[in-house]
N, C-alpha and C. Protein backbone atom coordinates (compact mmCIF):
# COMPACT_ATOMS: atom_id res chain seq x y z
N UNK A 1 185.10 87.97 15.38
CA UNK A 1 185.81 89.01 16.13
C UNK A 1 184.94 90.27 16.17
N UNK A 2 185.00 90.87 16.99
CA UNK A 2 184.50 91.90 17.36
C UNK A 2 185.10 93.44 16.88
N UNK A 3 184.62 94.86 16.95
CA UNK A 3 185.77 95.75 16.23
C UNK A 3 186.40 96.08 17.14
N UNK A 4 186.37 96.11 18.50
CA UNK A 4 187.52 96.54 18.93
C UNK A 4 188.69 95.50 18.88
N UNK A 5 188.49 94.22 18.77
CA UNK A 5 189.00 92.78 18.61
C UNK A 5 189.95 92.85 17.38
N UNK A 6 189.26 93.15 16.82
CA UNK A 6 189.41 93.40 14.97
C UNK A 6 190.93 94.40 15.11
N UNK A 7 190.31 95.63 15.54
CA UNK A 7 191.67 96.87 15.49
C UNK A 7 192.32 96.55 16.45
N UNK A 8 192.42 95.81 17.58
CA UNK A 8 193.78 95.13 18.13
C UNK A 8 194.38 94.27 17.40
N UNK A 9 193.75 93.56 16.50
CA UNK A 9 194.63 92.44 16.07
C UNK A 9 195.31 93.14 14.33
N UNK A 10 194.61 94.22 13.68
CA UNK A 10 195.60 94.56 13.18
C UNK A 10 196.25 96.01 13.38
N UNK A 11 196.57 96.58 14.37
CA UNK A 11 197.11 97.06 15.39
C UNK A 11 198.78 96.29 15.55
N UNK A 12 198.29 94.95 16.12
CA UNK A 12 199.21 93.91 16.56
C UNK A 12 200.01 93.43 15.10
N UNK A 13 199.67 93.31 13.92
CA UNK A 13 200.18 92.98 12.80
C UNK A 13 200.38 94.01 12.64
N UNK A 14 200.51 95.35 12.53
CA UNK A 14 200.84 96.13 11.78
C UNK A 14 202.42 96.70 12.31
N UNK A 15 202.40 96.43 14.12
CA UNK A 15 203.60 96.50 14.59
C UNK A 15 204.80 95.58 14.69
N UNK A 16 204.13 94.48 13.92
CA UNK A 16 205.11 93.40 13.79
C UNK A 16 205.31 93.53 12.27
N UNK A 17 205.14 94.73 11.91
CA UNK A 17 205.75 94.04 10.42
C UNK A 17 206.43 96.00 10.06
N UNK A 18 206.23 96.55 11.03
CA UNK A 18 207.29 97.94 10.71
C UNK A 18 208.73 97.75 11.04
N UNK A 19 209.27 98.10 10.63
CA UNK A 19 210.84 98.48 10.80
C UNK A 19 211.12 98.88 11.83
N UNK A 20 212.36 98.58 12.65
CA UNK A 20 212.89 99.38 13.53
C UNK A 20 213.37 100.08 13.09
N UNK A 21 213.72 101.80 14.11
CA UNK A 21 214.55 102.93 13.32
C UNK A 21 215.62 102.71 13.18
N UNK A 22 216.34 103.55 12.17
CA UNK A 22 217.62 103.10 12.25
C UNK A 22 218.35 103.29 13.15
N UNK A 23 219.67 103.00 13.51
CA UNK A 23 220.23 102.94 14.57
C UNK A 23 221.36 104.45 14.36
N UNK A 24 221.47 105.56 15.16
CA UNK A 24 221.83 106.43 15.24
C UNK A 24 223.51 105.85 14.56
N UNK A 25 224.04 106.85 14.11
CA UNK A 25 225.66 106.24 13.70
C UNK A 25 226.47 106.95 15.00
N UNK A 26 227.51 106.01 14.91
CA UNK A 26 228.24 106.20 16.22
C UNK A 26 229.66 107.19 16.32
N UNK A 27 229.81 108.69 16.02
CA UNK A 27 231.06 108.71 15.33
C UNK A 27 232.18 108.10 16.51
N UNK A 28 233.30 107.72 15.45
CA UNK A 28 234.34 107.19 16.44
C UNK A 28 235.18 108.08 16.76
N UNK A 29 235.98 107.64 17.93
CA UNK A 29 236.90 108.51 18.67
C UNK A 29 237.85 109.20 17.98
N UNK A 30 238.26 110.25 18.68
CA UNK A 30 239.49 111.23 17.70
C UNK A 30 240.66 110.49 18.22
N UNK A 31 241.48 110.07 17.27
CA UNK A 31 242.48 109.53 17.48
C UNK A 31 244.07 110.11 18.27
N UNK A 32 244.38 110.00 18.67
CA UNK A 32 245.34 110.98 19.93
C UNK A 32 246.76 109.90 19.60
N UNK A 33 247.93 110.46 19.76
CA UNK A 33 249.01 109.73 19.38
C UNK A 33 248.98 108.90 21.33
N UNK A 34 249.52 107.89 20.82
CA UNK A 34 249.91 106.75 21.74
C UNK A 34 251.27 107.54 22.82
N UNK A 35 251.72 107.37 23.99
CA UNK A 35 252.30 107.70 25.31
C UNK A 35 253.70 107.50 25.02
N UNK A 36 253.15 106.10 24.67
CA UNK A 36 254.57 105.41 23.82
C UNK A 36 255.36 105.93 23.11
N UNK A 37 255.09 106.12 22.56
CA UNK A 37 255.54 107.28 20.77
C UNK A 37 256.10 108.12 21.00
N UNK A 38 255.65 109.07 21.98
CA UNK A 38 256.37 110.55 22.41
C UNK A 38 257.40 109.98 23.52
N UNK A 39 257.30 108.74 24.46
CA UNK A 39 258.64 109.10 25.24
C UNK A 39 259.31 107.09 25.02
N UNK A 40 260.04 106.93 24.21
CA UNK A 40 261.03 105.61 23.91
C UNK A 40 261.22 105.09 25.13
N UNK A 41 261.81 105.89 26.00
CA UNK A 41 262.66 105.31 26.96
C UNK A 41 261.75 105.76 28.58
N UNK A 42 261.23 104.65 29.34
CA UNK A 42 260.50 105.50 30.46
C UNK A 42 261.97 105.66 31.39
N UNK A 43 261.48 106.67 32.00
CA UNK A 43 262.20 107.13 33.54
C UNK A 43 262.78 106.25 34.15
N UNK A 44 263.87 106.44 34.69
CA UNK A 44 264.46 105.51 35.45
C UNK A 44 263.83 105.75 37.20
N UNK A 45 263.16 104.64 37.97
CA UNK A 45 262.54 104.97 39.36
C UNK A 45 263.38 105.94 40.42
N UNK A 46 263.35 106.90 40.93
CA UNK A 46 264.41 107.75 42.07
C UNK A 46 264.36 106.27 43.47
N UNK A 47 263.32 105.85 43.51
CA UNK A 47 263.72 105.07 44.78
C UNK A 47 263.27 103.41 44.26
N UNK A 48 263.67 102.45 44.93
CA UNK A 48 263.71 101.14 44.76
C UNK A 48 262.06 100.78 44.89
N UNK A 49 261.42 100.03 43.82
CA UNK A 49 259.75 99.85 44.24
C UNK A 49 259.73 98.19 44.65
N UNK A 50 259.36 98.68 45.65
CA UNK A 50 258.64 97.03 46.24
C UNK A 50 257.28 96.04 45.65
N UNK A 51 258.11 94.63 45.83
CA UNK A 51 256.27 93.99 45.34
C UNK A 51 255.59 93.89 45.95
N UNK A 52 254.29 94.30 45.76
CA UNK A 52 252.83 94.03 46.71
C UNK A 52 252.65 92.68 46.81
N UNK A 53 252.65 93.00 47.96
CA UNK A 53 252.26 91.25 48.49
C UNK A 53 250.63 90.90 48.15
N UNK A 54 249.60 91.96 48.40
CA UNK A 54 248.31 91.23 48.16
C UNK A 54 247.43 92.66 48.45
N UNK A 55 246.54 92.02 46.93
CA UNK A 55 245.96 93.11 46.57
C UNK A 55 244.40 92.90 46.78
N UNK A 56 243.63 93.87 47.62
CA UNK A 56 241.92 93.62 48.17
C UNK A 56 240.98 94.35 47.15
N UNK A 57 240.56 93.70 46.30
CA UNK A 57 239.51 94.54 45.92
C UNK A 57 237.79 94.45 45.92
N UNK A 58 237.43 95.27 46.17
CA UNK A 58 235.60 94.81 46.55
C UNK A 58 235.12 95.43 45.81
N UNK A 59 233.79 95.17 45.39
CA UNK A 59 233.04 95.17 44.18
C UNK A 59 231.55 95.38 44.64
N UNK A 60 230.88 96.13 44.66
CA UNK A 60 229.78 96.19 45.16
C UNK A 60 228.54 96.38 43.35
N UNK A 61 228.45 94.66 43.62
CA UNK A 61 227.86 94.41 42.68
C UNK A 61 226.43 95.18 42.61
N UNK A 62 225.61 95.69 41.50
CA UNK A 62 224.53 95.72 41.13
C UNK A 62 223.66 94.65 40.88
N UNK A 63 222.45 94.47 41.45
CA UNK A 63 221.17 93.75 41.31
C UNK A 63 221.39 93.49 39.72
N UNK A 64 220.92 92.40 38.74
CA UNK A 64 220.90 92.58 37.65
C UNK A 64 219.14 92.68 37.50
N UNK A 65 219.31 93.84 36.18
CA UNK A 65 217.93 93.98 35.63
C UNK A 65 217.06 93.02 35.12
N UNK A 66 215.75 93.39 35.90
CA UNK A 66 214.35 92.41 35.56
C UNK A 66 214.32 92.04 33.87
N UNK A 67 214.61 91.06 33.11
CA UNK A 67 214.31 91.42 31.82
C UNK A 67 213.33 91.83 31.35
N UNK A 68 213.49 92.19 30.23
CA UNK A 68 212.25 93.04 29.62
C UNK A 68 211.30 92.32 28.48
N UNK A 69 209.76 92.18 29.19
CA UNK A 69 208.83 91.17 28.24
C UNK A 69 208.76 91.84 27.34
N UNK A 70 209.13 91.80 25.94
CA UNK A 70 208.90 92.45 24.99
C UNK A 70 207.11 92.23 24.14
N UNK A 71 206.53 91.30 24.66
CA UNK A 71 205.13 91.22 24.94
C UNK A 71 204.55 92.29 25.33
N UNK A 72 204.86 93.00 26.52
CA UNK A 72 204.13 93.85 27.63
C UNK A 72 204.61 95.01 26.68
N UNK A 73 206.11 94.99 26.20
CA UNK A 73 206.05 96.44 25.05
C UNK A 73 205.17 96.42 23.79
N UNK A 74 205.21 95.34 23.05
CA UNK A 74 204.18 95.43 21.91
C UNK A 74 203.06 95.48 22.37
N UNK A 75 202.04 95.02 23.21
CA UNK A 75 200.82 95.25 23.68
C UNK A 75 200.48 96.99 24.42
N UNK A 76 201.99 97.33 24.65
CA UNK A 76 201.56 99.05 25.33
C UNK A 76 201.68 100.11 24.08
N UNK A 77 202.62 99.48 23.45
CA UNK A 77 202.54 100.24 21.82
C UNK A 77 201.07 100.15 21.28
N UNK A 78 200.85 98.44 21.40
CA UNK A 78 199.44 98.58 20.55
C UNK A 78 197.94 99.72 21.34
N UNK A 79 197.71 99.53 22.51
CA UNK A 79 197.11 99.95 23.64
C UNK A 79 197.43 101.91 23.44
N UNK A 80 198.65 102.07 23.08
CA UNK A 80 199.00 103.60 22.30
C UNK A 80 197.79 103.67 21.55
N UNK A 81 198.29 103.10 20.57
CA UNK A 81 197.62 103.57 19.17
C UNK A 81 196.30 103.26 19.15
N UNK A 82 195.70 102.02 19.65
CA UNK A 82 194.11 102.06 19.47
C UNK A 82 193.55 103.27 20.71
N UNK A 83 193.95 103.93 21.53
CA UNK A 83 193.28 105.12 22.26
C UNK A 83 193.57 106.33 20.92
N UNK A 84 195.11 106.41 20.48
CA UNK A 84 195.04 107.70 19.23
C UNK A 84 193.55 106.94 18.27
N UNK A 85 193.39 105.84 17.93
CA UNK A 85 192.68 105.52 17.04
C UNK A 85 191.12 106.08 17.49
N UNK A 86 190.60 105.53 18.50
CA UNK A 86 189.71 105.72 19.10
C UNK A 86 189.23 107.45 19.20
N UNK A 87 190.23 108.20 19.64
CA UNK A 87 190.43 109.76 19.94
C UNK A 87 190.08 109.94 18.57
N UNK A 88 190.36 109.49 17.62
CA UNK A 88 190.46 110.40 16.02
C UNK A 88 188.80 109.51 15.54
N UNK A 89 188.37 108.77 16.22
CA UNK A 89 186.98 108.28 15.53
C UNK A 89 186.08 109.29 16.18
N UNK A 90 185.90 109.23 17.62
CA UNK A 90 185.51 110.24 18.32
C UNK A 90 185.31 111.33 17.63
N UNK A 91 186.78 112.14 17.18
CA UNK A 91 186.75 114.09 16.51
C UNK A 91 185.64 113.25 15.31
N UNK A 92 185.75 112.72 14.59
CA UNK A 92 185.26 112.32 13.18
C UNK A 92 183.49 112.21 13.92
N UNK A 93 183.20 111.76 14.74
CA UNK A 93 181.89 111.67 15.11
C UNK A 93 181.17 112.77 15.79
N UNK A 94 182.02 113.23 16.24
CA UNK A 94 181.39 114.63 16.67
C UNK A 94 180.52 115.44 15.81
């Protein structure tokens, strides 16, 4: 292997063996009393309600997303860091 060969490949091991961050905590919702609770008895209707005969609904679906090669992300992570790497051999050689 070659060195630039060399610092891609542990580059490439070094990102397969860090941790993901942790995952932010989620606080949960403030709890609000239920609709229910405050009124027992609903309203009685002022006028007579009819049944719907038929109900239209349309949906204007979204395209689903291209998945994501998680290949093409570890190789742009790695491709990051060997240019920082490179940049910091550079200052050092100057």
């Amino acid at each position: 292997m070659t060195g630039p060969q060399l610092i891609l490949k542990q580059l490439e091991d070094a990102i397969q063996q860090t941790p993901p961050p942790p995952a932010e905590p989620v606080p949960p919702p403030p709890l609000e009393p239920s609709p229910a609770a405050e009124s027992p008895a609903p309203p009685e209707p002022s006028a007579p309600v009819e049944p719907v005969s038929k109900i239209s609904i349309h949906v204007n679906a979204a395209p689903a997303a291209a998945p994501v090669d998680s290949s093409k992300i570890k190789m742009t992570e790695a491709m990051l860091k060997l240019d920082a790497v490179v940049k910091e051999l550079k200052e050092k050689n100057k």
